[in-house]
Protein backbone atom coordinates (compact mmCIF):
# COMPACT_ATOMS: atom_id res chain seq x y z
CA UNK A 1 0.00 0.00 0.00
CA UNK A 2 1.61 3.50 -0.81
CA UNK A 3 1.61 5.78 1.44
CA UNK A 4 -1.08 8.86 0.97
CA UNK A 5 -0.08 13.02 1.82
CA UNK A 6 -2.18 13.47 5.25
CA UNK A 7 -2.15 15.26 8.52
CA UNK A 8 -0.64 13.05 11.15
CA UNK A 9 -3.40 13.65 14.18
CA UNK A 10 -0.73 13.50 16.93
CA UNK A 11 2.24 16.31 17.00
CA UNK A 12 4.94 14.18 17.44
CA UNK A 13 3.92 12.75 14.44
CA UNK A 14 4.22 15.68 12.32
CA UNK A 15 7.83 15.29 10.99
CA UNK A 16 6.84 11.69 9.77
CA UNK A 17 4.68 12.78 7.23
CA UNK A 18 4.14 12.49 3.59
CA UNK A 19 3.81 15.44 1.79
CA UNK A 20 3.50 16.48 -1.69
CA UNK A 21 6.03 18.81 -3.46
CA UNK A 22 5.44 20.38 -6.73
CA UNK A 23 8.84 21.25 -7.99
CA UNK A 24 9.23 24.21 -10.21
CA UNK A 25 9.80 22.15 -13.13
CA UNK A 26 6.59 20.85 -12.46
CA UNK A 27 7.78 16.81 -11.03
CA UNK A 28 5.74 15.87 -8.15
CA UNK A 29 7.56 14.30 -5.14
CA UNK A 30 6.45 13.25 -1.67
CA UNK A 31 8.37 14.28 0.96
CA UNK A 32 8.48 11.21 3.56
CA UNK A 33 10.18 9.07 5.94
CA UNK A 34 12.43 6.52 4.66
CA UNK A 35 11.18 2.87 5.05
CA UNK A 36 12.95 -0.32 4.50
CA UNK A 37 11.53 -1.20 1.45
CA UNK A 38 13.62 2.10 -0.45
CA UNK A 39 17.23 0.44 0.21
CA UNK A 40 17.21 -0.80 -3.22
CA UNK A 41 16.25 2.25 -4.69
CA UNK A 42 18.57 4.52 -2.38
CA UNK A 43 21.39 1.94 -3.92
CA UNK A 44 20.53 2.09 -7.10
CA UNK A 45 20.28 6.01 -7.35
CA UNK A 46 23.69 6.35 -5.68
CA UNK A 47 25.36 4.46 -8.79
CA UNK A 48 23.58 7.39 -10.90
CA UNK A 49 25.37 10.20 -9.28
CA UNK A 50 28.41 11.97 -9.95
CA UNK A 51 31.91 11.71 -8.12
CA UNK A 52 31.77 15.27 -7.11
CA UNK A 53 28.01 15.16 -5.72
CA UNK A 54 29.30 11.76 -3.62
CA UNK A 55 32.35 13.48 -2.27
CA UNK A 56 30.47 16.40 -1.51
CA UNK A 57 28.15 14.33 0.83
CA UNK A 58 30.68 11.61 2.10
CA UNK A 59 33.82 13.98 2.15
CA UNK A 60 35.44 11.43 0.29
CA UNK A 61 34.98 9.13 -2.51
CA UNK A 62 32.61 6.25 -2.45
CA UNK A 63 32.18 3.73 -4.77
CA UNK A 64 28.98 1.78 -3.21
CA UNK A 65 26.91 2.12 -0.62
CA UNK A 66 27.50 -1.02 2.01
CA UNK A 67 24.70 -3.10 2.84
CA UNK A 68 25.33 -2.32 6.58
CA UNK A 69 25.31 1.73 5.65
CA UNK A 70 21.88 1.19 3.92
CA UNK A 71 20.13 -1.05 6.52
CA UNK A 72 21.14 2.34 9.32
CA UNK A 73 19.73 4.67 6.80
CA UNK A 74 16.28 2.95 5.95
CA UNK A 75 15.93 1.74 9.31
CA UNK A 76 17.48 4.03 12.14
CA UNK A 77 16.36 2.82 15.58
CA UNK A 78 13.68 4.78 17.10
CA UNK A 79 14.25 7.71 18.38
CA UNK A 80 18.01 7.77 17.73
CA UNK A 81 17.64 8.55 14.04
CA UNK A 82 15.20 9.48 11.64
CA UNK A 83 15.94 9.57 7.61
CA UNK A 84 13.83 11.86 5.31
CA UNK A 85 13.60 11.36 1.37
CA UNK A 86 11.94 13.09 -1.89
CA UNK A 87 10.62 10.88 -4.20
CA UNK A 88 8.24 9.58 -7.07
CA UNK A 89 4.99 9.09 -5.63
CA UNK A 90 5.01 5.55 -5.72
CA UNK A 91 5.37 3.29 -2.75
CA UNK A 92 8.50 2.90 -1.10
CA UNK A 93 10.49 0.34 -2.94
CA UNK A 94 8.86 1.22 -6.63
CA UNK A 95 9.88 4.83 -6.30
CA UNK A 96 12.79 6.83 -7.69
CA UNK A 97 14.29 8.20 -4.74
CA UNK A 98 15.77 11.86 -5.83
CA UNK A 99 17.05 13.23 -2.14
CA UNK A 100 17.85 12.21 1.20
CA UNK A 101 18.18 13.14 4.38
CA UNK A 102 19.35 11.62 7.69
CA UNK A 103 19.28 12.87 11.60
CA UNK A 104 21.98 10.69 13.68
CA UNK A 105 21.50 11.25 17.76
CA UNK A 106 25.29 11.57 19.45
CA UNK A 107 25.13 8.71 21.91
CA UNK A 108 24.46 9.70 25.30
CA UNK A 109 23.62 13.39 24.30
CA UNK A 110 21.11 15.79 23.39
CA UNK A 111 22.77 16.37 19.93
CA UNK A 112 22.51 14.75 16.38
CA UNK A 113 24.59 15.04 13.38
CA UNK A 114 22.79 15.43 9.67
CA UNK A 115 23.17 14.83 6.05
CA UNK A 116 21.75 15.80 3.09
CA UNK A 117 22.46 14.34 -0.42
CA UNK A 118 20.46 15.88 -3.49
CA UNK A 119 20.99 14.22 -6.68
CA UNK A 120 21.77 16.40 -9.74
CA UNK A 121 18.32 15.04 -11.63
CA UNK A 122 16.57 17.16 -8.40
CA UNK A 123 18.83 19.56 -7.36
CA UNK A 124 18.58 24.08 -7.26
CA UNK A 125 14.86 23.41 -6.54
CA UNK A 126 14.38 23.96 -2.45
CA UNK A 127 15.15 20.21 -1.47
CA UNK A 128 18.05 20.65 0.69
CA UNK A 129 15.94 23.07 2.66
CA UNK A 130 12.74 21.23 2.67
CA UNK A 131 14.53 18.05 4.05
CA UNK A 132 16.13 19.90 6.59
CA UNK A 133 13.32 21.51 7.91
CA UNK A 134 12.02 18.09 8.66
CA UNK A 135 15.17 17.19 10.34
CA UNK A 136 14.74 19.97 12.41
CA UNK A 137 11.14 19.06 13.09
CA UNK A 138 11.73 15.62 13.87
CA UNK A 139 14.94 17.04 16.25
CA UNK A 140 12.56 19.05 18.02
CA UNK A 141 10.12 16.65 18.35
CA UNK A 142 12.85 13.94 19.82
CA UNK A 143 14.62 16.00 22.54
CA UNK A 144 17.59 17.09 20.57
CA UNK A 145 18.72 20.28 20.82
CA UNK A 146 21.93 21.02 18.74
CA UNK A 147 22.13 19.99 15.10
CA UNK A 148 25.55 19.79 13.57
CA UNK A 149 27.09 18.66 10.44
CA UNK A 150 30.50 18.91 8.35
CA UNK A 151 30.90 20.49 5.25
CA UNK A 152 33.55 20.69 2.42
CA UNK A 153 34.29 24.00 2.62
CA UNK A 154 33.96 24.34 -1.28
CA UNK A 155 30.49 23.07 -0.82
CA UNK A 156 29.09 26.49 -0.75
CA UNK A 157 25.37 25.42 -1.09
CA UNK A 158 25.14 23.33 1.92
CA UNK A 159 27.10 26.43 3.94
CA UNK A 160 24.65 28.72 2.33
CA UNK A 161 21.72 26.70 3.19
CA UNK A 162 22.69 26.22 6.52
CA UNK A 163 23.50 29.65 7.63
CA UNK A 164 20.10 30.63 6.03
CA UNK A 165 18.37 28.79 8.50
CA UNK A 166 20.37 30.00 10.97
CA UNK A 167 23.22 27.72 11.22
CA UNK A 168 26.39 29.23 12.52
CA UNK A 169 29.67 28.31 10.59
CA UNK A 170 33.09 27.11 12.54
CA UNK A 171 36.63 26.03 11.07
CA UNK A 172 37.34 22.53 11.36
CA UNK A 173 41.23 22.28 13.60
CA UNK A 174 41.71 19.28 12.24
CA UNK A 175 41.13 19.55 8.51
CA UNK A 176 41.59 23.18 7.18
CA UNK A 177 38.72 21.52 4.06
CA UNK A 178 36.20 21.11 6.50
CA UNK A 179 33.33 23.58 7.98
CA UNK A 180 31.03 22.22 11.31
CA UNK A 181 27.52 24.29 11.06
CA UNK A 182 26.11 23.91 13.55
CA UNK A 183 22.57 25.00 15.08
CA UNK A 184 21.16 25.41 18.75
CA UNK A 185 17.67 24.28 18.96
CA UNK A 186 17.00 25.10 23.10
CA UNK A 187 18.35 27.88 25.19
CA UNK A 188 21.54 27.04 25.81
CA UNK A 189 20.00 27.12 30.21
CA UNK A 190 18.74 23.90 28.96
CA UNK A 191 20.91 22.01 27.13
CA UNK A 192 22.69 19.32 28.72
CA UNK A 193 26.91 19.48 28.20
């Protein structure tokens, strides 16, 4: 059964919703939660992309994506993870999966690290920012209150997208090629250390 664009009825819900995008081009994509079923199409998208766009996510090159890798992104326990995609609007499994998205909790903290990977076929149309405003939903949501992630410092997008929605910017020590954004969802009164 596919799943069908509706309003989840309790709040903690509402980050684990389908939704339908119209992209300017016209495509149509729902905006979900990753299920189990996408894997194979989450593999067999990755073999479409281009060196750059996987180096730009993994901050190295990759050739495939390891069966262990995939099983943590289409299933991330509960409430430790939560993985976002955009794609056909077919059920999981049948569709083309365009864009993804995934929220990592730190273990034993009140912080999670993200990623985003938009394929070229998708990409310059407001998917990086839609599937991080459901990270950020689902973070809220969960208890987390810090969101960070590294960056290639040439990827300029991802830094630009970030610090749009509010996302401050910090040189990496270790690797002079690397930014952490990073973004403070709770006063920091609150936070745990």
């Amino acid at each position: 059964m596919s799943p069908r664009p509706r309003k989840p009825s309790r709040p903690s819900l509402q980050a684990e919703r389908t939704e339908v995008l119209r992209l300017a081009d016209g495509r149509e994509l729902w905006l979900r939660p990753v299920q189990p079923a996408d894997a194979g199409p989450i593999a067999g998208g990755f073999e479409l992309l281009g060196e750059e766009e996987v180096r730009r996510r993994y901050l190295h090159p990759v050739k495939a994506l390891s069966e262990d890798y995939l099983q943590q992104l289409v299933a991330p326990p509960p409430g430790e993870g939560f993985a976002v995609c955009a794609a056909e609007p077919l059920p999981p499994g049948e569709a083309l999966v365009g864009a993804v998205a995934r929220l990592t909790r730190d273990p034993g903290s009140d912080s999670a690290e993200f990623a985003i990977l938009v394929s070229h076929f998708v990409s310059g149309q407001g998917l990086g920012q839609a599937l991080m405003l459901r990270l950020l939903e689902w973070a809220r949501a969960h208890g987390v209150h810090r969101i960070w992630g590294d960056v290639l410092d040439e990827n300029t997008t991802m830094i630009a997208l970030a610090q749009s929605l509010g996302f401050e910017r910090h040189a990496s020590p270790d690797d002079p090629g690397l930014v952490r954004v990073t973004l403070d969802l709770a006063p920091k009164a609150r936070r745990r250390r």
